[in-house]
C-alpha atoms as a PDB file:
ATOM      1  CA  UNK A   1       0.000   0.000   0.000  1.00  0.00           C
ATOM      2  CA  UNK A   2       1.432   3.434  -0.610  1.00  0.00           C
ATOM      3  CA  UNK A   3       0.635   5.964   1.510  1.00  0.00           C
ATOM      4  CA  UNK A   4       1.275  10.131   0.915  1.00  0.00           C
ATOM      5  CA  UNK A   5       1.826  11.888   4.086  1.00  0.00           C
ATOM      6  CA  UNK A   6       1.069  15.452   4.632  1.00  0.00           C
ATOM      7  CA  UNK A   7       2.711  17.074   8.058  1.00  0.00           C
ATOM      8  CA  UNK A   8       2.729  20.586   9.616  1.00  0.00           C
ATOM      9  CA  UNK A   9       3.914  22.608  12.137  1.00  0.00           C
ATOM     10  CA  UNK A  10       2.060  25.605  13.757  1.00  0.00           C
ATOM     11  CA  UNK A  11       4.011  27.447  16.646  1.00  0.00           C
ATOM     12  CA  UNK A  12       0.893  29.733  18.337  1.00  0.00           C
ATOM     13  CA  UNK A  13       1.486  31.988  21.441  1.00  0.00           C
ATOM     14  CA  UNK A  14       1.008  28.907  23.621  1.00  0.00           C
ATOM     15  CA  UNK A  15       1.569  25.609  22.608  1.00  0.00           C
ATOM     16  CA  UNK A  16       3.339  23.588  19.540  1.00  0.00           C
ATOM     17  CA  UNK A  17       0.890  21.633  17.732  1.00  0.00           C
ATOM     18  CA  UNK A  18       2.511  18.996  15.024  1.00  0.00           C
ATOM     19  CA  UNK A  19       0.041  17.856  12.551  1.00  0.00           C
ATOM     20  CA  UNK A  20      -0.094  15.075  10.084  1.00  0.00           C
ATOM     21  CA  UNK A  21      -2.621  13.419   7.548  1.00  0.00           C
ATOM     22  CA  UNK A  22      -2.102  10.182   5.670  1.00  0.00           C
ATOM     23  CA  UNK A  23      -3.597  10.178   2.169  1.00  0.00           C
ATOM     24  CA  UNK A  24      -4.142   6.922  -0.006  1.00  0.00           C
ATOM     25  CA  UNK A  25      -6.085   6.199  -3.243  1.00  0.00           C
ATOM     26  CA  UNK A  26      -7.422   3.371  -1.577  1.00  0.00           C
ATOM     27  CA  UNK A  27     -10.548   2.986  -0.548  1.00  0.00           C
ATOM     28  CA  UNK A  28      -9.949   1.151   2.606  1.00  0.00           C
ATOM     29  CA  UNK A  29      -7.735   3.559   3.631  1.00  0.00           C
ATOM     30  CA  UNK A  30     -10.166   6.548   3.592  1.00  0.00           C
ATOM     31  CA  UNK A  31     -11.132   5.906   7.419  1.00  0.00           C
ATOM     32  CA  UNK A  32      -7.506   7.126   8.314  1.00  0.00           C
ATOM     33  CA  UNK A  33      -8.189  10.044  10.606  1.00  0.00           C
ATOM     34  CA  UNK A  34      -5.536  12.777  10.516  1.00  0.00           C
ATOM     35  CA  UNK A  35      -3.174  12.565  14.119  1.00  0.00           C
ATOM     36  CA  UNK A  36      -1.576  15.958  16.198  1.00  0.00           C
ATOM     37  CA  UNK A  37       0.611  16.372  19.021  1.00  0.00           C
ATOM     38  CA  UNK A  38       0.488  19.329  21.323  1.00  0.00           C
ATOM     39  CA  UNK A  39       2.445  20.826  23.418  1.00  0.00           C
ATOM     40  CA  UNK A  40       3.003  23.826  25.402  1.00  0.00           C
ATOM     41  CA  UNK A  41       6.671  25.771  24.621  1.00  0.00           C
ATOM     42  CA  UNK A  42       7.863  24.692  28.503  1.00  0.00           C
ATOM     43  CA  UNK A  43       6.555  20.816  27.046  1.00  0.00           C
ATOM     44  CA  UNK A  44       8.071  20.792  23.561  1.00  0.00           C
ATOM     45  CA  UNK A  45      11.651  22.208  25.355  1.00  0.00           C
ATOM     46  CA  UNK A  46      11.650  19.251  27.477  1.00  0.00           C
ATOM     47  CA  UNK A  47      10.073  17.122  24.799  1.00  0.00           C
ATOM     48  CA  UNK A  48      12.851  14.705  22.645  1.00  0.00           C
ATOM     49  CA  UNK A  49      10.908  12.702  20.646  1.00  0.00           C
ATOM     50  CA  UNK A  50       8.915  15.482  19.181  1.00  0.00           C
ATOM     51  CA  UNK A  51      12.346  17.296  18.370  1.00  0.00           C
ATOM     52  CA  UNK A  52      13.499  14.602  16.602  1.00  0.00           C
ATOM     53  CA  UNK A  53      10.038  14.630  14.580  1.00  0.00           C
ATOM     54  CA  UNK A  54      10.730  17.794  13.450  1.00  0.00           C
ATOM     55  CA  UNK A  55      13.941  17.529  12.672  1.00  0.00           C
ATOM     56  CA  UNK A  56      13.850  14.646  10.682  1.00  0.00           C
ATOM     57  CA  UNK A  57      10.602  16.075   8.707  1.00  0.00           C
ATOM     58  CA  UNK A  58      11.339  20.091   8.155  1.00  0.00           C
ATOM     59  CA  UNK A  59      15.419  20.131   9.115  1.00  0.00           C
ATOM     60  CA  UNK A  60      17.557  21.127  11.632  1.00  0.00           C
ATOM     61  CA  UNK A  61      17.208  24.802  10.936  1.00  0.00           C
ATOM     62  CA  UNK A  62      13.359  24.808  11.191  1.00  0.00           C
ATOM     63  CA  UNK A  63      13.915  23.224  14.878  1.00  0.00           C
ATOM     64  CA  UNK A  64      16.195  25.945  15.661  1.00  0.00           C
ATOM     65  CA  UNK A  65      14.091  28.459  15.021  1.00  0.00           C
ATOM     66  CA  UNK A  66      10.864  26.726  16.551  1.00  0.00           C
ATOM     67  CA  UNK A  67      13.041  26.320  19.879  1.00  0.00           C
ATOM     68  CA  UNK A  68      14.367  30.313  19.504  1.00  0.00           C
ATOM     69  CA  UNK A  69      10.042  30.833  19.367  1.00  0.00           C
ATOM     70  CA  UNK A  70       9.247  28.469  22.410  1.00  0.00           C
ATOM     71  CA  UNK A  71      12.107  30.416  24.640  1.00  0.00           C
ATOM     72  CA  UNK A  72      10.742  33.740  23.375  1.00  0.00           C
ATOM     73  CA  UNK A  73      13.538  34.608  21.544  1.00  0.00           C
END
């Protein structure tokens, strides 16, 4: 089965919220709901796993500048 995955990152004043849809042709895959992680900036500093999410997907640069965000920087 090949899947497409769509992901996304939204920083807000609060929280980090880390977004992602799979999309198939199939049709028994058209029940696949669409997943999200969230976190507040305190949470996603702490948070390893969800770093390495976003560094693997978007780069090392985009992480960078999502921590600089979460410490207010």
């Amino acid at each position: 089965m090949h899947w497409d995955i769509l992901i996304s990152i939204s920083i807000k004043f609060l929280k980090v919220i880390f977004r992602w849809w799979k999309i198939s042709l199939r049709s028994e895959s058209r029940e696949s709901r669409p997943g999200a992680t969230y976190a507040s900036h305190e949470d996603f500093l702490q948070n390893s796993s969800l770093q390495i999410q976003i560094a693997i997907v978007f780069g090392a640069n985009i992480l960078e500048h999502v921590f600089n965000l979460c410490q207010g920087m």
